[in-house]
C-alpha atoms as a PDB file:
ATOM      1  CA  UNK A   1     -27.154  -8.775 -92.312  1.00  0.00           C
ATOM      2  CA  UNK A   2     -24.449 -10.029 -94.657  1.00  0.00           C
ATOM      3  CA  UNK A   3     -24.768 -13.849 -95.516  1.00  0.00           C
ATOM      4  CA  UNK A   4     -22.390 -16.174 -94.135  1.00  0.00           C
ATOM      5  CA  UNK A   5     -19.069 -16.437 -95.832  1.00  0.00           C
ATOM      6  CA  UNK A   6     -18.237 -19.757 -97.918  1.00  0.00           C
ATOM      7  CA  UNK A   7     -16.137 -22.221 -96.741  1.00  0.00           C
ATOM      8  CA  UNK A   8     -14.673 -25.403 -95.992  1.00  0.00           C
ATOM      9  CA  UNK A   9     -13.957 -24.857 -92.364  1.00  0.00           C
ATOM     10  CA  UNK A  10     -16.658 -26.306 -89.902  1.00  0.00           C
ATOM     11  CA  UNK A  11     -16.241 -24.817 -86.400  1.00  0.00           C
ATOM     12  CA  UNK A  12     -17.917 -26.362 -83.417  1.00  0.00           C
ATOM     13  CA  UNK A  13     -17.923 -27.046 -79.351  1.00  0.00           C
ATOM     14  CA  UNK A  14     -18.440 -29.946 -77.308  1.00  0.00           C
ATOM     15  CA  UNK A  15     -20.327 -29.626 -74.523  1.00  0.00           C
ATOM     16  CA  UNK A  16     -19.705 -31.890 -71.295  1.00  0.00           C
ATOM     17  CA  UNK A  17     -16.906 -33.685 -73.380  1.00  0.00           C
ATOM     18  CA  UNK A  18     -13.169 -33.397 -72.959  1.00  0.00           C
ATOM     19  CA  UNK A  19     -11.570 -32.126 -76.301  1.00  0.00           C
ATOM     20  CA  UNK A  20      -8.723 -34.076 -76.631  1.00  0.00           C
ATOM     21  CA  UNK A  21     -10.358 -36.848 -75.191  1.00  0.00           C
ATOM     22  CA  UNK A  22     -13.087 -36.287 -78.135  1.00  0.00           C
ATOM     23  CA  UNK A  23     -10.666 -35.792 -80.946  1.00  0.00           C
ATOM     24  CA  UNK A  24      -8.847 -38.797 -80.032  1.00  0.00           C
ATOM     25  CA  UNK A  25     -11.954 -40.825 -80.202  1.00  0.00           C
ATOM     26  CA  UNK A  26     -12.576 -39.006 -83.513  1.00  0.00           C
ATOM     27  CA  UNK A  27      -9.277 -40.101 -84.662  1.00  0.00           C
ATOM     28  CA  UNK A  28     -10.460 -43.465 -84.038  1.00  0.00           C
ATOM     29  CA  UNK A  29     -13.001 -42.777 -86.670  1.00  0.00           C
ATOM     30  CA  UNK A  30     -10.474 -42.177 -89.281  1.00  0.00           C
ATOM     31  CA  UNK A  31     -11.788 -38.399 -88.662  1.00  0.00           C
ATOM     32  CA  UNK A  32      -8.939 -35.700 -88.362  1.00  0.00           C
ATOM     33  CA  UNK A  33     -10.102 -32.801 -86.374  1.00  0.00           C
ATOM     34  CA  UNK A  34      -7.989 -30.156 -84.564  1.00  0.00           C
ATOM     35  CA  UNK A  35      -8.394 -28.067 -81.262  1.00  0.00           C
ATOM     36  CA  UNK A  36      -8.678 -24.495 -81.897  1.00  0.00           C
ATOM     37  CA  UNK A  37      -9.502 -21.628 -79.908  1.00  0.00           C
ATOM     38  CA  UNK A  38     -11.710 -23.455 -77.419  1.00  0.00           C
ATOM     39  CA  UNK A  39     -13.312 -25.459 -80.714  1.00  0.00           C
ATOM     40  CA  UNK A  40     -13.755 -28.420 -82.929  1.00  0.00           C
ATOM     41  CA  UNK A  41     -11.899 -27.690 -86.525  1.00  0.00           C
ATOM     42  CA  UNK A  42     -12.826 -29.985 -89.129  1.00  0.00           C
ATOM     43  CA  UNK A  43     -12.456 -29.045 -92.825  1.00  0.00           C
ATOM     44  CA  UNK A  44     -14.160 -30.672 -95.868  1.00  0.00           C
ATOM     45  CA  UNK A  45     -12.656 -30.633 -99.208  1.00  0.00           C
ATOM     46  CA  UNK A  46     -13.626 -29.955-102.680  1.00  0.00           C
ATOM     47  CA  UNK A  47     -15.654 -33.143-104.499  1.00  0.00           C
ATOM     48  CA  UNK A  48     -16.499 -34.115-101.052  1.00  0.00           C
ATOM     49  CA  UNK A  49     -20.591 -34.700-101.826  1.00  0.00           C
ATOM     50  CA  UNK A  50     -23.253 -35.198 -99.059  1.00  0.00           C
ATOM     51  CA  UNK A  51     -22.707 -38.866 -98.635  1.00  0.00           C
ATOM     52  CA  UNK A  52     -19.488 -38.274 -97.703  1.00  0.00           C
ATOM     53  CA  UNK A  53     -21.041 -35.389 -94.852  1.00  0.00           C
ATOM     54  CA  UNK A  54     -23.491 -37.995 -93.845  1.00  0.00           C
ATOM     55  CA  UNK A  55     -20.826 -40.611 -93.606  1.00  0.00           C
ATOM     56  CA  UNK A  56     -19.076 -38.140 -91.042  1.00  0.00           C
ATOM     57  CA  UNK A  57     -21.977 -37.793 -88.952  1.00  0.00           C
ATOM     58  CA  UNK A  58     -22.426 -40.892 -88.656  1.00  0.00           C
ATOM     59  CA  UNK A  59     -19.289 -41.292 -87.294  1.00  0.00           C
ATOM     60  CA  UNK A  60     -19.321 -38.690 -84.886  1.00  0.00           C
ATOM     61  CA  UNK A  61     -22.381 -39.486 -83.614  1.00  0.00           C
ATOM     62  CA  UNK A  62     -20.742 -42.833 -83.070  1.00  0.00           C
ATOM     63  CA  UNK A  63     -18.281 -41.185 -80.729  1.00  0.00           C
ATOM     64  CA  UNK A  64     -20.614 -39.256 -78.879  1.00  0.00           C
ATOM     65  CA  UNK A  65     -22.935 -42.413 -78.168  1.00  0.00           C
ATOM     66  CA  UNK A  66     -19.758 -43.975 -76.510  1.00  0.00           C
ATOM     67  CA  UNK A  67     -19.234 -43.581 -73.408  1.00  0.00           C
ATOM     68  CA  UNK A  68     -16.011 -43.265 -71.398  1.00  0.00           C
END
């Protein structure tokens, strides 16, 4: 199997949650994030180190703890 392709694109779903309604709440955050195809679209950028990831977990985890 070939190995994953690099890059800065993070592609996910939300399950039992309203898109929108979730990237609004992200938005909330300070967190941009698009809808695309049916998914999530975040995207990192270079220099961004793992605080920074764990900082955006956090976060979204945040939003997911909320509830409507």
């Amino acid at each position: 199997m070939d190995p994953w392709p690099q890059t800065n694109l993070v592609f996910f779903r939300i399950e039992g949650w309203d898109r929108g309604e979730f990237i609004r709440r992200c938005g909330e955050q300070d967190l941009l994030c698009l809808e695309e195809g049916g998914r999530v679209r975040m995207v990192t950028h270079y220099g961004i180190e793992r605080e920074g990831i764990e900082d955006v977990l956090e976060r979204i985890r945040s939003v997911l703890r909320r509830t409507a």
